[in-house]
Protein backbone atom coordinates (compact mmCIF):
# COMPACT_ATOMS: atom_id res chain seq x y z
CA UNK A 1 125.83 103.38 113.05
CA UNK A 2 127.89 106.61 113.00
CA UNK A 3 127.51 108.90 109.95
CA UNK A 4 131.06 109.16 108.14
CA UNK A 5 130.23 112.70 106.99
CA UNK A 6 132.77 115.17 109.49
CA UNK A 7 135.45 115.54 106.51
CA UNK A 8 137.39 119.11 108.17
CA UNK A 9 136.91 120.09 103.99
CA UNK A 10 133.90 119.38 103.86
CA UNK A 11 131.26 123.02 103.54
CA UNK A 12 129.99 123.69 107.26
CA UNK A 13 126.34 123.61 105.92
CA UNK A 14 126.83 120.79 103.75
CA UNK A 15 127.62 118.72 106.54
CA UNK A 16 124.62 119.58 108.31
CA UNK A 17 122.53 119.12 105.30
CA UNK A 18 123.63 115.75 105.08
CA UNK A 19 123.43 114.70 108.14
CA UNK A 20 119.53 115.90 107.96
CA UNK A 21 118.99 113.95 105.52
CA UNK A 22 116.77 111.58 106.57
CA UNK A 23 113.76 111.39 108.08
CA UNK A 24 111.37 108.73 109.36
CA UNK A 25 107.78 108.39 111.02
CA UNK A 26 107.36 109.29 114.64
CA UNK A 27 106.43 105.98 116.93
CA UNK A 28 104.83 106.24 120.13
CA UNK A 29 106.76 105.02 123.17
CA UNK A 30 105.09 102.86 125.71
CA UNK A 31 107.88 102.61 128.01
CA UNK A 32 110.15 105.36 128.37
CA UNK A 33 113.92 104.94 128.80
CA UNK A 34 115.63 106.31 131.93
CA UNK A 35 118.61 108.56 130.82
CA UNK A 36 121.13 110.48 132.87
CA UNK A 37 123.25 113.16 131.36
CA UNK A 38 125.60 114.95 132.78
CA UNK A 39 125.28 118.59 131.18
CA UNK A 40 122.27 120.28 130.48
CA UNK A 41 123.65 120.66 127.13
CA UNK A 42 123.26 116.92 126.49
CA UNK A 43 120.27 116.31 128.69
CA UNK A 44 118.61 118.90 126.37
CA UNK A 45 120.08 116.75 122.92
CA UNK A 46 118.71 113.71 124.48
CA UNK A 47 115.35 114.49 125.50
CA UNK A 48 115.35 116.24 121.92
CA UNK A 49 116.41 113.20 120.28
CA UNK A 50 114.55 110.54 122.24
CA UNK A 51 111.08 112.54 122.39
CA UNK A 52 107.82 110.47 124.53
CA UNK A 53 110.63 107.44 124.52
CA UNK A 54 113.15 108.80 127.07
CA UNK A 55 112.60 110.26 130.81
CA UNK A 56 115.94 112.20 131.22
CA UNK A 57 117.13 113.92 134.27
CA UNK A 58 120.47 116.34 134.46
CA UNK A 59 122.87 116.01 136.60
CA UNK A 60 124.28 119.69 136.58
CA UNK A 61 121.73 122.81 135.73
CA UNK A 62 121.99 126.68 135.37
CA UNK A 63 125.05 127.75 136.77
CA UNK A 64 126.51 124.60 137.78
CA UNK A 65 130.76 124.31 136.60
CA UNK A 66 131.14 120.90 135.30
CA UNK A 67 135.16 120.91 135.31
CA UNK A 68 134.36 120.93 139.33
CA UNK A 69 131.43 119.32 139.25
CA UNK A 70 131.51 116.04 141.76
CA UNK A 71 129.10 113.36 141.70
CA UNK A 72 126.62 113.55 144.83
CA UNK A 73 124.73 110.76 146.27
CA UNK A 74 121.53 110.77 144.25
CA UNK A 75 123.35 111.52 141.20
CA UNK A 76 125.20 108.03 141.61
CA UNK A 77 122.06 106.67 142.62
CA UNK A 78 120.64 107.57 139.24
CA UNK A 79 123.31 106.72 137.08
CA UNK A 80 123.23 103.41 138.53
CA UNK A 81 119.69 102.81 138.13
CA UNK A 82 119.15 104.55 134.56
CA UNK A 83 119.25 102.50 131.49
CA UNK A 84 122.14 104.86 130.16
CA UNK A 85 123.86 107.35 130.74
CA UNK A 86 125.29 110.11 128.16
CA UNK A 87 128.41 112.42 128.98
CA UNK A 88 130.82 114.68 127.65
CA UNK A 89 134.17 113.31 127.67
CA UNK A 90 136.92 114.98 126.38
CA UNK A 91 138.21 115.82 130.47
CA UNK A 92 134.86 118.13 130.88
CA UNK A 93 133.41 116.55 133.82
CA UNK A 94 137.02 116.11 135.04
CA UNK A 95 136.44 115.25 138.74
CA UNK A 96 133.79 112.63 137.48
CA UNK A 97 136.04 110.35 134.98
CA UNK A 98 137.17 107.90 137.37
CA UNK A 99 133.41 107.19 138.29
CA UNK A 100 132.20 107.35 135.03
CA UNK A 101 135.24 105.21 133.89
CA UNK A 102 133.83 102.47 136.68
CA UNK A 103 130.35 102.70 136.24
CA UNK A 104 131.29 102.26 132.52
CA UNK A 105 132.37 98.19 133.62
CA UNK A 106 128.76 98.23 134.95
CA UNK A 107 126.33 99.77 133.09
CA UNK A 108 125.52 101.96 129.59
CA UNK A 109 127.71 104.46 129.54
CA UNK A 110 129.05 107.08 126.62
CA UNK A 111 130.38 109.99 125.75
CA UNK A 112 128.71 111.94 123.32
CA UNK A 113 132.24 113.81 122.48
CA UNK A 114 134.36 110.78 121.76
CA UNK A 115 134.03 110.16 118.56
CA UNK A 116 134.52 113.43 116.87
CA UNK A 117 137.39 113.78 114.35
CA UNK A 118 140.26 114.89 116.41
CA UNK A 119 140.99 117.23 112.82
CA UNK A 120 138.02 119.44 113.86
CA UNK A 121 139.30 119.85 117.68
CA UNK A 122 141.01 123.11 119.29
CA UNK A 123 144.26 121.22 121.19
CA UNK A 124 144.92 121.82 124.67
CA UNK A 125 147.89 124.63 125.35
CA UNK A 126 149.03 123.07 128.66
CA UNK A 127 148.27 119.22 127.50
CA UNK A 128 149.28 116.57 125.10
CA UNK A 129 147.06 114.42 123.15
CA UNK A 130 144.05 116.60 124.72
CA UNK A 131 141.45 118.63 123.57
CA UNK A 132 139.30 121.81 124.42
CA UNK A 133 136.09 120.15 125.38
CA UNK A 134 133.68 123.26 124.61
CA UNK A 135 132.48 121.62 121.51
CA UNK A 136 128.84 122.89 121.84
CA UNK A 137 129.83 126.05 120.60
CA UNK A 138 129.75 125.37 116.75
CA UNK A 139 126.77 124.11 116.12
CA UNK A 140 128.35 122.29 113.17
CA UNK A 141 130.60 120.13 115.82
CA UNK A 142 127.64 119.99 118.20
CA UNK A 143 125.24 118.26 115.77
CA UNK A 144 127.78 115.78 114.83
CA UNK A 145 127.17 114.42 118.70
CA UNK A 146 124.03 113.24 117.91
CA UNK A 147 124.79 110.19 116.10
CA UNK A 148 126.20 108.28 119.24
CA UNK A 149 122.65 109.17 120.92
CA UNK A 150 120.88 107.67 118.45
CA UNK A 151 122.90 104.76 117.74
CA UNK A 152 122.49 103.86 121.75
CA UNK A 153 119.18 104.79 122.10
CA UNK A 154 118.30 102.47 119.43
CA UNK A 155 120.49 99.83 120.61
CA UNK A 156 118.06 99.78 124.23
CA UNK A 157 115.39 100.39 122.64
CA UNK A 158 115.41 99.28 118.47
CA UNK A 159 111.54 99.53 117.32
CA UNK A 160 111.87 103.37 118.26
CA UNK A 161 114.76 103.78 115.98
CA UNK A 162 112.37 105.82 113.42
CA UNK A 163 111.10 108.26 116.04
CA UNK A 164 114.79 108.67 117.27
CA UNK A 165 115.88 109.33 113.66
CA UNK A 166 113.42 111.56 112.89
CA UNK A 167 114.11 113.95 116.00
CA UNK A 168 117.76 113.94 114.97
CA UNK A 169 117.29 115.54 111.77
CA UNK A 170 114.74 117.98 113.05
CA UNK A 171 117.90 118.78 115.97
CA UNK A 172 120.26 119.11 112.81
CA UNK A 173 117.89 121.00 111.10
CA UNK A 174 117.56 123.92 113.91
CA UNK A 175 121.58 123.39 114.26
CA UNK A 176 121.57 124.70 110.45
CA UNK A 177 119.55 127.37 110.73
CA UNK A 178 121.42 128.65 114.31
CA UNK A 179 124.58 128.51 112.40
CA UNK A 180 123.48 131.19 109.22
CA UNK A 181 121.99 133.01 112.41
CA UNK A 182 125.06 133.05 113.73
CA UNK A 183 127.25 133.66 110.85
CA UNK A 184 124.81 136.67 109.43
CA UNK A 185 124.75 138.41 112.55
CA UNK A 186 128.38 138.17 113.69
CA UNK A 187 129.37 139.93 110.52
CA UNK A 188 127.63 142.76 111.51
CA UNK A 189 130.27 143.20 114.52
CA UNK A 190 132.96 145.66 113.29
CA UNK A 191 136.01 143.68 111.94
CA UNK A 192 138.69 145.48 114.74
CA UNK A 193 135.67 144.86 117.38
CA UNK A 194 135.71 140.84 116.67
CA UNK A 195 137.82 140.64 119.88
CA UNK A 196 136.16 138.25 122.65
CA UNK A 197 137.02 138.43 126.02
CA UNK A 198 135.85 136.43 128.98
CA UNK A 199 136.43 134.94 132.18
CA UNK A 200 137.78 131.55 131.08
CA UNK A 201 138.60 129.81 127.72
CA UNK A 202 135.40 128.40 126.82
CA UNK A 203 134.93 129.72 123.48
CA UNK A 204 137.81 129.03 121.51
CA UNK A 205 135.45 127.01 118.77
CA UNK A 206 132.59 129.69 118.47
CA UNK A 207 135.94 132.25 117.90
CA UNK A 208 137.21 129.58 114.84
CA UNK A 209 133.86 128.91 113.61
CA UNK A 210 132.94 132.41 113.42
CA UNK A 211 136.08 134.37 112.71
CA UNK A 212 137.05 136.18 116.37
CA UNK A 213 139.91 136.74 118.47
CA UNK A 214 139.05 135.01 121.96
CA UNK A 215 140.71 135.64 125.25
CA UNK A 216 140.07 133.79 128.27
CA UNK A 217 141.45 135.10 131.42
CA UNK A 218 141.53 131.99 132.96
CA UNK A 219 142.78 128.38 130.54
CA UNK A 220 140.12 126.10 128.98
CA UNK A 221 139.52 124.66 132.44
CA UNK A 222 137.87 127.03 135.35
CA UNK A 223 140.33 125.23 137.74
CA UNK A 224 143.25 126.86 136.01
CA UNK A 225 144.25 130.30 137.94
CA UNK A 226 144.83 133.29 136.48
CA UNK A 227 147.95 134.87 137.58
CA UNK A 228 148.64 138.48 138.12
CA UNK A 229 150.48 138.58 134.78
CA UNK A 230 147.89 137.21 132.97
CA UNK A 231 145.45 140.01 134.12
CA UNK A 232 148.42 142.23 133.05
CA UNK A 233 148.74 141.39 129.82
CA UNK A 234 145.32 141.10 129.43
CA UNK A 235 144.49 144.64 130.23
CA UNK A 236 146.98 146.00 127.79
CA UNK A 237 145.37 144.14 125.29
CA UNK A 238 142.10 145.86 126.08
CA UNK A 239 143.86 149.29 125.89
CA UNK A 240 145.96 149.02 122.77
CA UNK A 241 142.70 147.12 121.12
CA UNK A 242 140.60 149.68 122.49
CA UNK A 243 138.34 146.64 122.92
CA UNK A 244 134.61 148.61 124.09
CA UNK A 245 133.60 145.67 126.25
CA UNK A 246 133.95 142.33 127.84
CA UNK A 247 131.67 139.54 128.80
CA UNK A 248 130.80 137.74 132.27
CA UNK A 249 130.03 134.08 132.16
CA UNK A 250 127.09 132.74 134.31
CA UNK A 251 129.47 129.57 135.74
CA UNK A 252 132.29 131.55 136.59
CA UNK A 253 132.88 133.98 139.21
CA UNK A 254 133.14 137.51 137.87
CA UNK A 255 136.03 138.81 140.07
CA UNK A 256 138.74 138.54 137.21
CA UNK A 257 136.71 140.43 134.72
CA UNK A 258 136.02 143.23 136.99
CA UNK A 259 139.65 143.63 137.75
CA UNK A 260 140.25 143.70 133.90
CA UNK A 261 138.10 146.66 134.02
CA UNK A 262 139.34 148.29 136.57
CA UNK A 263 143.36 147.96 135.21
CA UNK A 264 141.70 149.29 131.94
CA UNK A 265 140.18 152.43 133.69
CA UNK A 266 143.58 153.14 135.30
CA UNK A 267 144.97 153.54 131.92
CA UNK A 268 142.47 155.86 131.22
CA UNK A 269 140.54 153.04 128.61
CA UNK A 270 137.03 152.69 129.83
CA UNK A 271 135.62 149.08 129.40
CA UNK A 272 132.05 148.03 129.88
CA UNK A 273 130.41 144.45 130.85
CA UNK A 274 128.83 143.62 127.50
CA UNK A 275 126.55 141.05 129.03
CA UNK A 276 126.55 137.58 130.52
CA UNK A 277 127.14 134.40 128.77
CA UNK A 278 126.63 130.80 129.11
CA UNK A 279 129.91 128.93 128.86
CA UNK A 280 129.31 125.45 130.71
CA UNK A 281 125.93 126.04 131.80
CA UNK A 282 122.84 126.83 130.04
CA UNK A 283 120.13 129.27 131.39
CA UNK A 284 117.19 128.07 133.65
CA UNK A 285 114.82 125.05 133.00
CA UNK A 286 111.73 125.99 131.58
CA UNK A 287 113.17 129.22 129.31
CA UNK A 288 114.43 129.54 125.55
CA UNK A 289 117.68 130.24 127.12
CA UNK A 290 117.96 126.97 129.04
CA UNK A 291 117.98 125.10 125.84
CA UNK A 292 121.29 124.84 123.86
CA UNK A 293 119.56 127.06 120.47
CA UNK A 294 118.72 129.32 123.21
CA UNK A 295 122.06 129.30 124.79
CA UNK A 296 123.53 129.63 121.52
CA UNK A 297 121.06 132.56 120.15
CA UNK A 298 121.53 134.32 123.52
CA UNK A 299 125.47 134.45 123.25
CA UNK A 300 125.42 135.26 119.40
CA UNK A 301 123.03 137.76 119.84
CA UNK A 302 124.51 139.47 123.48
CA UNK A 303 128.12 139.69 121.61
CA UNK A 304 127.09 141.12 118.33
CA UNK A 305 125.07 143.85 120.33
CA UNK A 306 127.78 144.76 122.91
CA UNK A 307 130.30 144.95 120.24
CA UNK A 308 128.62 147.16 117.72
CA UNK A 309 125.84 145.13 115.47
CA UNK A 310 122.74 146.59 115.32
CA UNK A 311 120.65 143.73 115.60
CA UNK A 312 117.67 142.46 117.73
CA UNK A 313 117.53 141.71 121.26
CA UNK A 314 114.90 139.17 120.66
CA UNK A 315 117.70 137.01 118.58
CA UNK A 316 116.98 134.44 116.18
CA UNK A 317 113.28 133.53 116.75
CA UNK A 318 112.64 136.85 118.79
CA UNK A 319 112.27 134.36 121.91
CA UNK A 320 114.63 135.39 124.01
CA UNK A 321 114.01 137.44 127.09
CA UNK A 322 116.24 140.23 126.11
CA UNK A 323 120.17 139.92 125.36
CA UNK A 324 122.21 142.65 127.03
């Protein structure tokens, strides 16, 4: 059952409220679901969500592009043999939608993206009737995706339904809190420093959600190229702007944002790496960062602090290992 609660005028944090809602008693599992998810994004939503009830493996981990990403033989293997599997959609695993698109005539498959109100989506510049798929950067947007796991967890698996239910609204929960983290500490930044710039267009929603001018040097998709124009134009901005630093992304090569800097410095404007992100990828298995509130906390908290903020490395919980 999907929660008709995603009204664009609807307050950000009354949305989330809602959504949290409701809350039910946690059941044990006795025999765990196998998931596959693409991201680690969702793989982390889904092994939040499903709790003891779900074994979940990710396809892609730290680093790992998913715009490029191609299916290899053990991931196929374990799609085929896992009682669902969760992606994306919305052309982000865009060398693995004809598979996925198969495998969908065969087994359980869904994207956790599809459903969204197309109102609350960034369009694509260079295509029609497409979207910017880097939804997990609002947390309001982002917690919206977990209705579709729980309605299909419950579907394979109905007498955990309470235990799935209850995990979702703790996930919403920690997506409200992230998002006054967010908010509070972003408004710290200077007003004529709220300029993002990075190596390709992955943050178009955190820039909406949180009132910031975003640059990518390459498009929405990492197999776009930037041209020599682009970086042109680019560094001009960064001069006129006087923009103090940009930011590296931990999926992306780095090559166009050092050339940035280097255009910048021949114009006499001296530019500085503000930190490194995660855009597509979230930080190693096993830390804060490689969960999406740690992604999320790291980012909010690396930007506001290269761009003027005094606020704590430690971010939101003071877990993280240090933002730059």
């Amino acid at each position: 059952m999907m929660v008709d609660l995603f009204k664009v005028d609807t307050p950000r944090r009354a949305v989330l409220a809602a959504i949290a809602a409701f809350a039910a008693m946690p059941v044990l599992a006795a025999t765990p679901l196998k998931v596959v998810a693409t991201t680690g994004m969702i793989a982390d939503m889904v092994r939040q969500i499903g709790g003891e009830a779900v074994v979940v493996r990710g396809l892609m981990g730290a680093g790992i592009d998913p715009h490029s990403y191609r299916q290899t033989r053990s991931d196929i293997v374990a799609m085929t043999r896992a009682d669902v599997t969760f992606w994306h959609g919305l052309y982000l695993e865009a060398q693995m939608e004809e598979f996925l698109a198969d495998l969908d005539r065969k087994r359980s498959v869904y994207a956790v993206a599809d459903n969204l109100d197309p109102a609350q989506l960034i369009t694509h510049a260079d295509y029609d009737d497409s979207f910017d798929p880097h939804v997990w950067m609002d947390p309001v947007i982002w917690a919206q995706c977990t209705s579709i796991v729980v309605d299909e967890l419950t579907n394979l698996y109905p007498e955990m339904r309470t235990l799935f239910e209850e995990n979702a609204s703790t996930f919403v929960q920690e997506a409200v809190a992230l998002d006054a983290y967010s908010r509070d500490t972003l408004m710290k930044v200077p007003p004529k420093s709220r300029i993002l710039l990075t190596a390709h267009d992955a943050f178009g929603y955190f820039g909406k959600a949180y009132n910031f001018d975003v640059l990518g040097i390459q498009g929405i998709s990492t197999e776009s190229e930037a041209g020599l124009n682009r970086i042109s134009e680019l560094v001009d901005i960064l001069v006129d702007r006087k923009v103090p630093a940009v930011f590296v992304e931990t999926s992306v090569s780095d090559r166009n944002v050092r050339a940035l800097i280097e255009g910048a410095a021949a114009q006499g404007h001296d530019v500085s790496i503000g930190g490194t992100l995660f855009s597509d990828a979230m930080g190693v298995d096993g830390t804060y960062e490689g969960t999406w509130l740690g992604m999320i906390d790291h980012n909010v908290t690396t930007i506001a602090r290269a761009l003027g903020a005094d606020v704590t490395a430690r971010g939101r919980l003071g877990k993280l290992a240090g933002a730059a």
